[in-house]
C-alpha atoms as a PDB file:
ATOM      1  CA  UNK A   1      -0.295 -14.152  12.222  1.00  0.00           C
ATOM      2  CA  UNK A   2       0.625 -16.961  14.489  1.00  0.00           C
ATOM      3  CA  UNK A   3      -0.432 -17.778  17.949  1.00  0.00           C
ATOM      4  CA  UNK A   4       2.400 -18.900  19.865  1.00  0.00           C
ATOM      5  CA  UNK A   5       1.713 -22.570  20.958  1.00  0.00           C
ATOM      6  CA  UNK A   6      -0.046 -21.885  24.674  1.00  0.00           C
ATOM      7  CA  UNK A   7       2.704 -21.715  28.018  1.00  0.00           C
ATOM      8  CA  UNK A   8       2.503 -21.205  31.013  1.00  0.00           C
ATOM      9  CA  UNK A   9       3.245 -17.252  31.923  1.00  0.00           C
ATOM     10  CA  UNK A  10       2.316 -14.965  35.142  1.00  0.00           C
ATOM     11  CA  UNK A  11       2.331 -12.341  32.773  1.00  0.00           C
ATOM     12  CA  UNK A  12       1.764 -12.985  29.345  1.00  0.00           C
ATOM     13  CA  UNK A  13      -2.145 -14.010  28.306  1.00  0.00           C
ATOM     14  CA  UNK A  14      -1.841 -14.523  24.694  1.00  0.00           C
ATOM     15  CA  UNK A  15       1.008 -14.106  22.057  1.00  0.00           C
ATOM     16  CA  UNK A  16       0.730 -13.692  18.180  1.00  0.00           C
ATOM     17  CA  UNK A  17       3.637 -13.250  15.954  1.00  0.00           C
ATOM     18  CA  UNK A  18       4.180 -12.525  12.303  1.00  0.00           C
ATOM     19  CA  UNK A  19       7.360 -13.873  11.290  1.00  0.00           C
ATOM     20  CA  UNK A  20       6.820 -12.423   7.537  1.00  0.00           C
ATOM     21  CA  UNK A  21       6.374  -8.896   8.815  1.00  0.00           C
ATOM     22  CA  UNK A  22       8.419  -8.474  11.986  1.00  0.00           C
ATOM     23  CA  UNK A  23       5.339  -8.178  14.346  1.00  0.00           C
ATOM     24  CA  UNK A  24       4.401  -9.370  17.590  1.00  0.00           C
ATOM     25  CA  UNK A  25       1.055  -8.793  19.630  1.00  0.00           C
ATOM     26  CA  UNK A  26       0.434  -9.198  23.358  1.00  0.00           C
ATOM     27  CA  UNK A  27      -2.102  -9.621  25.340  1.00  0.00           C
ATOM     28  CA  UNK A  28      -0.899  -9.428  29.543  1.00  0.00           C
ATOM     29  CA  UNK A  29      -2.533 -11.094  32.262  1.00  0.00           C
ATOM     30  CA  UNK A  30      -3.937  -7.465  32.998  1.00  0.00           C
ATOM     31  CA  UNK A  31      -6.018  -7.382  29.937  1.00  0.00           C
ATOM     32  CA  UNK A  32      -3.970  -4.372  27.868  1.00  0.00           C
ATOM     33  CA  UNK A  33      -2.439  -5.369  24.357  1.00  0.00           C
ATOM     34  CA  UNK A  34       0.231  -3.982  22.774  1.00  0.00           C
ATOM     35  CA  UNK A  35       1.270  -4.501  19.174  1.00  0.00           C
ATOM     36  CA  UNK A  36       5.032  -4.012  18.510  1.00  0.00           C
ATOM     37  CA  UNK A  37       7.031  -3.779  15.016  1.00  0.00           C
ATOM     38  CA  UNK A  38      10.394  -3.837  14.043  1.00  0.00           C
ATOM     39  CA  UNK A  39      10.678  -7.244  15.929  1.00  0.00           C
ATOM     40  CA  UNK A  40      13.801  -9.189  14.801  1.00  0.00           C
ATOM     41  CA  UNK A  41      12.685 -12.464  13.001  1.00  0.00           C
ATOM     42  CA  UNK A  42      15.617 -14.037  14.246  1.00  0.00           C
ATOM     43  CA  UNK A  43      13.947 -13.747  17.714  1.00  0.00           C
ATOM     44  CA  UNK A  44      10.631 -14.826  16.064  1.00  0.00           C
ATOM     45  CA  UNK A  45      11.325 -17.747  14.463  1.00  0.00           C
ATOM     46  CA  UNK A  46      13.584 -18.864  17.482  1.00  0.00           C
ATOM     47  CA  UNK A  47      10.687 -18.610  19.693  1.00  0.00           C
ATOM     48  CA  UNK A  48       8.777 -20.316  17.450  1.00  0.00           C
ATOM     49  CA  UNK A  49      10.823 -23.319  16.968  1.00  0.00           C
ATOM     50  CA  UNK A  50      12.009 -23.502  20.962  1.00  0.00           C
ATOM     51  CA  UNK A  51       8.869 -24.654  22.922  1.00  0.00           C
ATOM     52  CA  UNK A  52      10.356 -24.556  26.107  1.00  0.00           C
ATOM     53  CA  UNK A  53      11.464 -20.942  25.919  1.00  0.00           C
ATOM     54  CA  UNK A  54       9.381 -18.811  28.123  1.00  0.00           C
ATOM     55  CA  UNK A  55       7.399 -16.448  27.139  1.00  0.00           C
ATOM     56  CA  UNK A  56       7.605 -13.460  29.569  1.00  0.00           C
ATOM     57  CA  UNK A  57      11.613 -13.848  29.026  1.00  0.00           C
ATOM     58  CA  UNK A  58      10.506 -13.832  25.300  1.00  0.00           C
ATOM     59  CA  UNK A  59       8.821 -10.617  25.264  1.00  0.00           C
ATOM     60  CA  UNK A  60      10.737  -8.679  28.122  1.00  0.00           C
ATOM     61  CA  UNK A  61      14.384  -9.218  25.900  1.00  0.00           C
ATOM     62  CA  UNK A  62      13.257  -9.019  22.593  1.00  0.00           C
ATOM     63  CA  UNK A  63      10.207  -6.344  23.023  1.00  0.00           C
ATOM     64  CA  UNK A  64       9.833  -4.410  26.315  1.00  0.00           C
ATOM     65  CA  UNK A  65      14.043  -4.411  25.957  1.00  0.00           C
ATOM     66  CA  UNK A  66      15.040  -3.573  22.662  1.00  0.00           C
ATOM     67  CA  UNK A  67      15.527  -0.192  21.255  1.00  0.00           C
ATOM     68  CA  UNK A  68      14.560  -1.145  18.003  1.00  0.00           C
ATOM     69  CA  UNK A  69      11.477  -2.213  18.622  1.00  0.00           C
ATOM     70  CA  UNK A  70       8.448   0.330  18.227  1.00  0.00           C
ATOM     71  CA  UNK A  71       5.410  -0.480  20.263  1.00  0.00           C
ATOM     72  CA  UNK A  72       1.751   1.071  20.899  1.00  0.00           C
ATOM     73  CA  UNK A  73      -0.998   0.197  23.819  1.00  0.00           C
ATOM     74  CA  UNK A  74      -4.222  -0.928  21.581  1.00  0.00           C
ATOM     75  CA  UNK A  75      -6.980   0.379  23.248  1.00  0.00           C
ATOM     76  CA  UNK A  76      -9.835  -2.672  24.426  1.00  0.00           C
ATOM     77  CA  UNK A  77     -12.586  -1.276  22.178  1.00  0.00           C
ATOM     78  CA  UNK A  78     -10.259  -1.820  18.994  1.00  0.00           C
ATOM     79  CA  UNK A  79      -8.540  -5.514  20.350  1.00  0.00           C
ATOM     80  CA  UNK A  80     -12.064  -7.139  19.353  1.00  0.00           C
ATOM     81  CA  UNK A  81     -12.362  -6.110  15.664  1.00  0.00           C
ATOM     82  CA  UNK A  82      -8.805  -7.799  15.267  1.00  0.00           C
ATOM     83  CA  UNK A  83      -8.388 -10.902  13.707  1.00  0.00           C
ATOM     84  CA  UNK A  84      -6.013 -12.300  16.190  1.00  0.00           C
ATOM     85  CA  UNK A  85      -7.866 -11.656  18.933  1.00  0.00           C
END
């Protein structure tokens, strides 16, 4: 799991990917996280590799906005026993 290299975002708080498995976590500026699978490692790695690319654009077209992507709120008590967070 990577953390995606800090940016400036309104909306996103923190960012990990997983280019090996296809997964992306967020954390918003409102405090809920959502884990999402199915993410194209395309997308991934170009994120990854573009460090001027925003990253609410980032996560509104390739998660909020694409039907393959499967996603689930992870409720507060379980964010701190993760080991991204």
């Amino acid at each position: 799991m990577t953390l995606v290299n800090r940016r400036t975002s309104s909306a996103v708080e923190q960012l990990f990917v997983s280019l090996k498995d296809g997964v992306a976590f967020v954390t918003f500026k409102n405090g809920s996280t959502y884990g999402y699978s199915n993410v194209s490692r395309r997308a991934i790695l170009n994120l990854m590799l573009n460090n001027n690319m925003s990253l609410g654009f980032w996560v509104n077209t390739n998660l909020c906005s694409s039907p393959r992507v499967k996603y689930a709120e992870i409720p507060a008590s379980m964010v701190k026993s993760l080991a991204f967070a």
